[in-house]
Every structure is written in structure tokens, then in C-alpha cells.
Protein backbone atom coordinates (compact mmCIF):
# COMPACT_ATOMS: atom_id res chain seq x y z
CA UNK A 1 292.76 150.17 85.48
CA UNK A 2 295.16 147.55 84.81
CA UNK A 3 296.84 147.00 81.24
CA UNK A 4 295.06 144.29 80.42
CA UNK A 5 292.08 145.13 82.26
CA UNK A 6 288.66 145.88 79.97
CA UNK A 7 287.27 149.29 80.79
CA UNK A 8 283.87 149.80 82.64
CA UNK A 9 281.16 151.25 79.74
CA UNK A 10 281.51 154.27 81.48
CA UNK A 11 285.41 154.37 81.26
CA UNK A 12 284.85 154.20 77.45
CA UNK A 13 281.64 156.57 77.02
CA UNK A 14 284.27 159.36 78.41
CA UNK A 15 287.39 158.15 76.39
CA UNK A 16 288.16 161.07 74.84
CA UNK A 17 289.23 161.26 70.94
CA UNK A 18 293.24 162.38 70.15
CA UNK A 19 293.36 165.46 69.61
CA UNK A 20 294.79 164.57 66.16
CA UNK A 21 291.84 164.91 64.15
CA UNK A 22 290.46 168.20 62.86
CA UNK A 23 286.10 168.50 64.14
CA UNK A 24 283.14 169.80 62.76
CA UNK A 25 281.78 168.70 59.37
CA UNK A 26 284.08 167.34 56.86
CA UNK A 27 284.69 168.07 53.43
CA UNK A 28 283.32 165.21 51.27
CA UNK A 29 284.29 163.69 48.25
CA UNK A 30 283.53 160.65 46.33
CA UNK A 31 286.63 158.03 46.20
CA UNK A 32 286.32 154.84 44.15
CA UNK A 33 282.83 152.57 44.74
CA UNK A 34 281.56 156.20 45.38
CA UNK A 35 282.95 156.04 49.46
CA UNK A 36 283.04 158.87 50.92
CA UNK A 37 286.04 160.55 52.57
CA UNK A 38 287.76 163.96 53.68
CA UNK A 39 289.04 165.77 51.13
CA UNK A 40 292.15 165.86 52.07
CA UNK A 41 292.46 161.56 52.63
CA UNK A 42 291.47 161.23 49.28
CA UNK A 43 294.32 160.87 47.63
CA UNK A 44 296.24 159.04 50.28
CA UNK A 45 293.64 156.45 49.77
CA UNK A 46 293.71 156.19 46.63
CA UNK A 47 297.33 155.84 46.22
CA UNK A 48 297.05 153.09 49.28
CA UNK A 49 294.25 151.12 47.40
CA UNK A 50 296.00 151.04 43.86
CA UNK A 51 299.88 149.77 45.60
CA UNK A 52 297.55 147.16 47.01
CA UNK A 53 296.06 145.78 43.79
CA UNK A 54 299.86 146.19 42.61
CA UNK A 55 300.60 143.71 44.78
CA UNK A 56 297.91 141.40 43.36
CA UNK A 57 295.68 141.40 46.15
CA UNK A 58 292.13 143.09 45.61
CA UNK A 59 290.84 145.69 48.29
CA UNK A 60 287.63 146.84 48.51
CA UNK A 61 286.46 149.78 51.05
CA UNK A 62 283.28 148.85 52.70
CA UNK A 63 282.95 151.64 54.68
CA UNK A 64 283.90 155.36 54.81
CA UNK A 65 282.17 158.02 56.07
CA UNK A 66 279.02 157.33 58.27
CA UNK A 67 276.63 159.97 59.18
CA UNK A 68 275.47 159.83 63.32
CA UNK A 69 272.45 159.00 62.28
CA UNK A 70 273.76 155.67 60.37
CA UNK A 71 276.37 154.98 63.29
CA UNK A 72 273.45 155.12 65.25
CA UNK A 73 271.27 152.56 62.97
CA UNK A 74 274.72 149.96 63.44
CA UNK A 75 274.70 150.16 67.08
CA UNK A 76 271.18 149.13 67.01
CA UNK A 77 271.41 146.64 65.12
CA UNK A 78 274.29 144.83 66.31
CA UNK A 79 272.99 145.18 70.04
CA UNK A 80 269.76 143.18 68.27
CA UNK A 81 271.95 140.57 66.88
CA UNK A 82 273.39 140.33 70.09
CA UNK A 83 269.71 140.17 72.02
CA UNK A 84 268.60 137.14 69.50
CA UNK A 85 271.97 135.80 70.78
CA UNK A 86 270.18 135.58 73.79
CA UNK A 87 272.26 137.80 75.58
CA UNK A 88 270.76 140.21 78.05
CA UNK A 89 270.23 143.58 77.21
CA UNK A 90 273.39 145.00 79.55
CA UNK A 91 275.56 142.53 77.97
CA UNK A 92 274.40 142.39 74.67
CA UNK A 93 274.67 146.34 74.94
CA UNK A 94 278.22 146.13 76.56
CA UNK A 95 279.39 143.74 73.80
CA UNK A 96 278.15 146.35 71.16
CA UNK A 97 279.55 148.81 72.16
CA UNK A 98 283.19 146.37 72.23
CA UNK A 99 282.66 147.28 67.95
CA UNK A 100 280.62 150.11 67.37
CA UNK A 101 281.16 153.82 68.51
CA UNK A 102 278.45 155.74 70.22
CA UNK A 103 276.83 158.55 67.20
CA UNK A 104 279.19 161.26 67.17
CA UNK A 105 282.53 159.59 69.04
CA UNK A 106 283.29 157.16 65.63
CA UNK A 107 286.32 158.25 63.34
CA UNK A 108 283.89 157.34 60.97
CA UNK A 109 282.12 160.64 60.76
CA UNK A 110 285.12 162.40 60.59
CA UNK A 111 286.01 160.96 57.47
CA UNK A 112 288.86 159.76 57.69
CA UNK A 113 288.67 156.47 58.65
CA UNK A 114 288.39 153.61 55.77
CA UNK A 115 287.10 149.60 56.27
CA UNK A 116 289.05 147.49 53.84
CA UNK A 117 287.98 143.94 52.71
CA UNK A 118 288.22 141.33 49.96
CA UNK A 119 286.65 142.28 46.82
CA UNK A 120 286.25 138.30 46.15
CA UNK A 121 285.25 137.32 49.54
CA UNK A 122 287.77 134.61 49.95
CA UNK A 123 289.66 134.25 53.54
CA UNK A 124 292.88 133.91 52.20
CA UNK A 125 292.42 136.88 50.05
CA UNK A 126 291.41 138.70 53.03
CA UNK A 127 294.40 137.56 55.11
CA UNK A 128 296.70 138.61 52.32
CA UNK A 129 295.07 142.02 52.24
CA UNK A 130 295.13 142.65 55.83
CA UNK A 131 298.45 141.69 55.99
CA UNK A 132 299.64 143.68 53.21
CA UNK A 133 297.69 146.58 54.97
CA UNK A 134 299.57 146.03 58.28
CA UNK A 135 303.10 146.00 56.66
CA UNK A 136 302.45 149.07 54.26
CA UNK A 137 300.07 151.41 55.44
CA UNK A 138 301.93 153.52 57.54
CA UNK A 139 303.78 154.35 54.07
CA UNK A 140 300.57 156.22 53.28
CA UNK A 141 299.57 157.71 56.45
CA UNK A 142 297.54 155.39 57.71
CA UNK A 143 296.98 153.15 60.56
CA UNK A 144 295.59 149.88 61.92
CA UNK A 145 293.76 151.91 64.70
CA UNK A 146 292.75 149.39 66.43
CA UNK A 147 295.56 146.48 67.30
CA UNK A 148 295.19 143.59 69.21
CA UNK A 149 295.86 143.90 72.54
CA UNK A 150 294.97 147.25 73.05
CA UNK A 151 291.33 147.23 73.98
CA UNK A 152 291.97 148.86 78.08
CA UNK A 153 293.53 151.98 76.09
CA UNK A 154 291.09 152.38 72.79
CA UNK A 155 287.78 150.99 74.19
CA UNK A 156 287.16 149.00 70.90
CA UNK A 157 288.06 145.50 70.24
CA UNK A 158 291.14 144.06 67.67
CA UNK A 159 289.50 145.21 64.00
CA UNK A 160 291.73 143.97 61.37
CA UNK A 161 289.37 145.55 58.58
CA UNK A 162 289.63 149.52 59.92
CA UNK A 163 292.79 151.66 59.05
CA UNK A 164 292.14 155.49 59.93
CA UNK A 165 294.52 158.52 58.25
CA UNK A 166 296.72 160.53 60.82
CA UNK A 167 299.43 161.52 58.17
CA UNK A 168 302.36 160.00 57.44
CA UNK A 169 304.34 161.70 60.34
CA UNK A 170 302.10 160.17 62.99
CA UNK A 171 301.80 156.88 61.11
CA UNK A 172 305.61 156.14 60.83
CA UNK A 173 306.05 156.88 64.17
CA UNK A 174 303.36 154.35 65.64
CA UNK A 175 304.88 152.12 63.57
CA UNK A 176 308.68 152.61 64.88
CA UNK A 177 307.31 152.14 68.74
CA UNK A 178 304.03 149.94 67.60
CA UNK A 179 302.02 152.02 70.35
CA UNK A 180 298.33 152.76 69.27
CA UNK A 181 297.36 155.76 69.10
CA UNK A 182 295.66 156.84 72.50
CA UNK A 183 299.38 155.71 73.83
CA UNK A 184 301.51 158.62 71.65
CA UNK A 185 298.88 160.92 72.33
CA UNK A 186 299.24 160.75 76.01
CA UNK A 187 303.55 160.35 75.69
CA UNK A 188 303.00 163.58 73.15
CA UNK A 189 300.97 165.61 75.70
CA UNK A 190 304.13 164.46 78.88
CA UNK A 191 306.51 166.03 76.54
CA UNK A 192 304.46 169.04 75.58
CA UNK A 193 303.71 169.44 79.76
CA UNK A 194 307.76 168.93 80.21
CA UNK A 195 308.17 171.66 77.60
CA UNK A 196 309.50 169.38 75.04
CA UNK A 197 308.46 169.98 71.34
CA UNK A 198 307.47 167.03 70.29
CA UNK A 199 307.23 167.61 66.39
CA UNK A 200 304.38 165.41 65.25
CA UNK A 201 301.56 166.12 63.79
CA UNK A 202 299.37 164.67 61.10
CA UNK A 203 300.72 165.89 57.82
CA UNK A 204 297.43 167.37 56.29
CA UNK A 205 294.68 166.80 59.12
């Protein structure tokens, strides 16, 4: 598959996750508009959140954790929207699935991925806050997860809004080479094969 080549649905169905995230059920807990997160991305959120509204801007987490079962009940409905489109039904499935995880495959569940908007609604307050997200995450361990550009390697279109927590380790290091994540995970598992410690690993997950 070519860099800039999309993958087939089956090339994405088998993606597999980076092995930087810990499985099985997370421990929950509320974070402000009662979102729920892992434990231990709580406070890393919070503290990301509250330098945002210090810079004037005013975030507002729209998503958090998602059950499979709500996952599911998004995929649905945006391959619906996409039907009344008037799309077909492989299509309108393929160009789901460009946005939504299958149940089970989305950070989502894991907890530790966050969707930040505007709390006013305006575009230019969004732009400001997605920029400010961009510049400054990394300082808190997270990550744009999804860049632009990088759709043949994550299987999920450019999503300005969704920032996921790898630690701050992991985070200031994709943002010294501005590889995604899927790319340091493979050049992390050439150096481990080459015998080469590669010292990175989320600082808490």
C-alpha cells in the first residue's frame, strides 16, 4: 500500500491498536461535565482543560469514554446519515467507517481518549481551541491522534476535535518527529527487534 494510498476496509478491520495502551476494563471516574475517563488521565485532563481556559479560549469535552454498545449505536447512525445521503450501502458503510471505530477497536472505550470543542459554538473559537490544542498538548501527554495526512497508516480520517493520552514521554516525542502514532510504534518495535532499548513508554498507561 502506497503512502498516500487509502486502505481496503479490510486493511483497517485488522489494523491492529499500539501496543501503548493498557486493555480490559478501565477504571472510571467522573472529570468535569461528568465525562468519563481512566483514572489515571484524569488529572492530565484536567490540568490540559484549565491551561486552555487560561489562555482565554473555552474547551468543552464532548466525548470521553464510550461503551461498545454506544460506539456501536454511532456507527449506525452515521452509516444512516450517509444512506439518506443517498450513498449506497458499501460506500456509505466504507465512508463510516473513515470516522467511527468498529465496537471494541475505538480508544474511546479505553478511556483515554477525549473530544474537545467550543463551549460557545463559534468557528473561530473552535479554531483557536484546536490550535491551542495542537501547539500544547503534548505538554500534557496528549496527542492529536489523528493528523492530516495520515489516513493509509491510522485507518481514520484528519479529526481535529480527538486528542488521546499516551503520557508525556510518548507525546513529546511524536511531537519532535511529528510521526503519528502507528509510525513510532512500528520504528519502536525495529529497534526493540535490532536489540535497541528504545526507552519510551507512556508515563502512567
Amino acid at each position: 500500500m502506497g503512502e498516500n494510498a487509502d486502505p481496503s476496509e479490510d486493511e483497517v478491520i485488522a489494523m491492529p491498536r499500539p501496543a501503548f495502551f493498557s486493555h480490559g476494563t478501565p477504571n472510571l471516574v467522573p472529570i468535569e461535565g461528568g465525562r468519563l475517563v481512566d483514572a489515571r488521565v484524569a488529572g492530565p485532563a484536567e490540568a490540559l482543560l484549565q491551561a486552555c481556559r487560561a489562555a482565554g479560549l473555552d474547551p468543552v469535552v464532548t466525548s470521553a469514554y464510550r461503551s461498545p454498545v454506544r460506539q456501536a449505536w454511532i456507527l449506525v447512525c452515521r452509516f444512516g446519515a450517509n444512506m439518506l445521503r443517498g450513498l449506497s450501502p458499501c460506500k456509505a458503510w466504507r465512508a463510516a467507517r473513515r470516522y467511527v471505530a468498529l465496537p471494541g477497536r475505538s480508544e474511546h472505550a479505553l478511556g483515554v481518549a477525549l473530544d474537545i470543542s467550543c463551549g460557545d459554538g463559534s468557528p473561530g473559537g473552535l479554531e483557536g481551541i484546536q490550535d491551542w490544542l495542537f501547539e500544547n498538548s503534548w505538554r500534557f501527554g496528549f496527542i492529536r491522534r489523528y493528523p492530516p495526512g495520515k489516513f493509509a497508516l491510522t485507518g481514520v480520517d484528519f479529526e481535529p476535535w480527538h486528542y488521546t493520552y499516551v503520557g508525556v514521554d510518548v507525546a513529546t516525542e511524536l511531537r519532535r518527529t511529528g510521526e503519528c502514532l502507528e509510525e513510532l510504534a512500528a520504528r519502536l518495535e525495529v529497534g526493540r527487534r535490532r536489540g535497541r532499548a528504545a526507552g519510551l513508554r507512556p508515563s502512567c498507561l
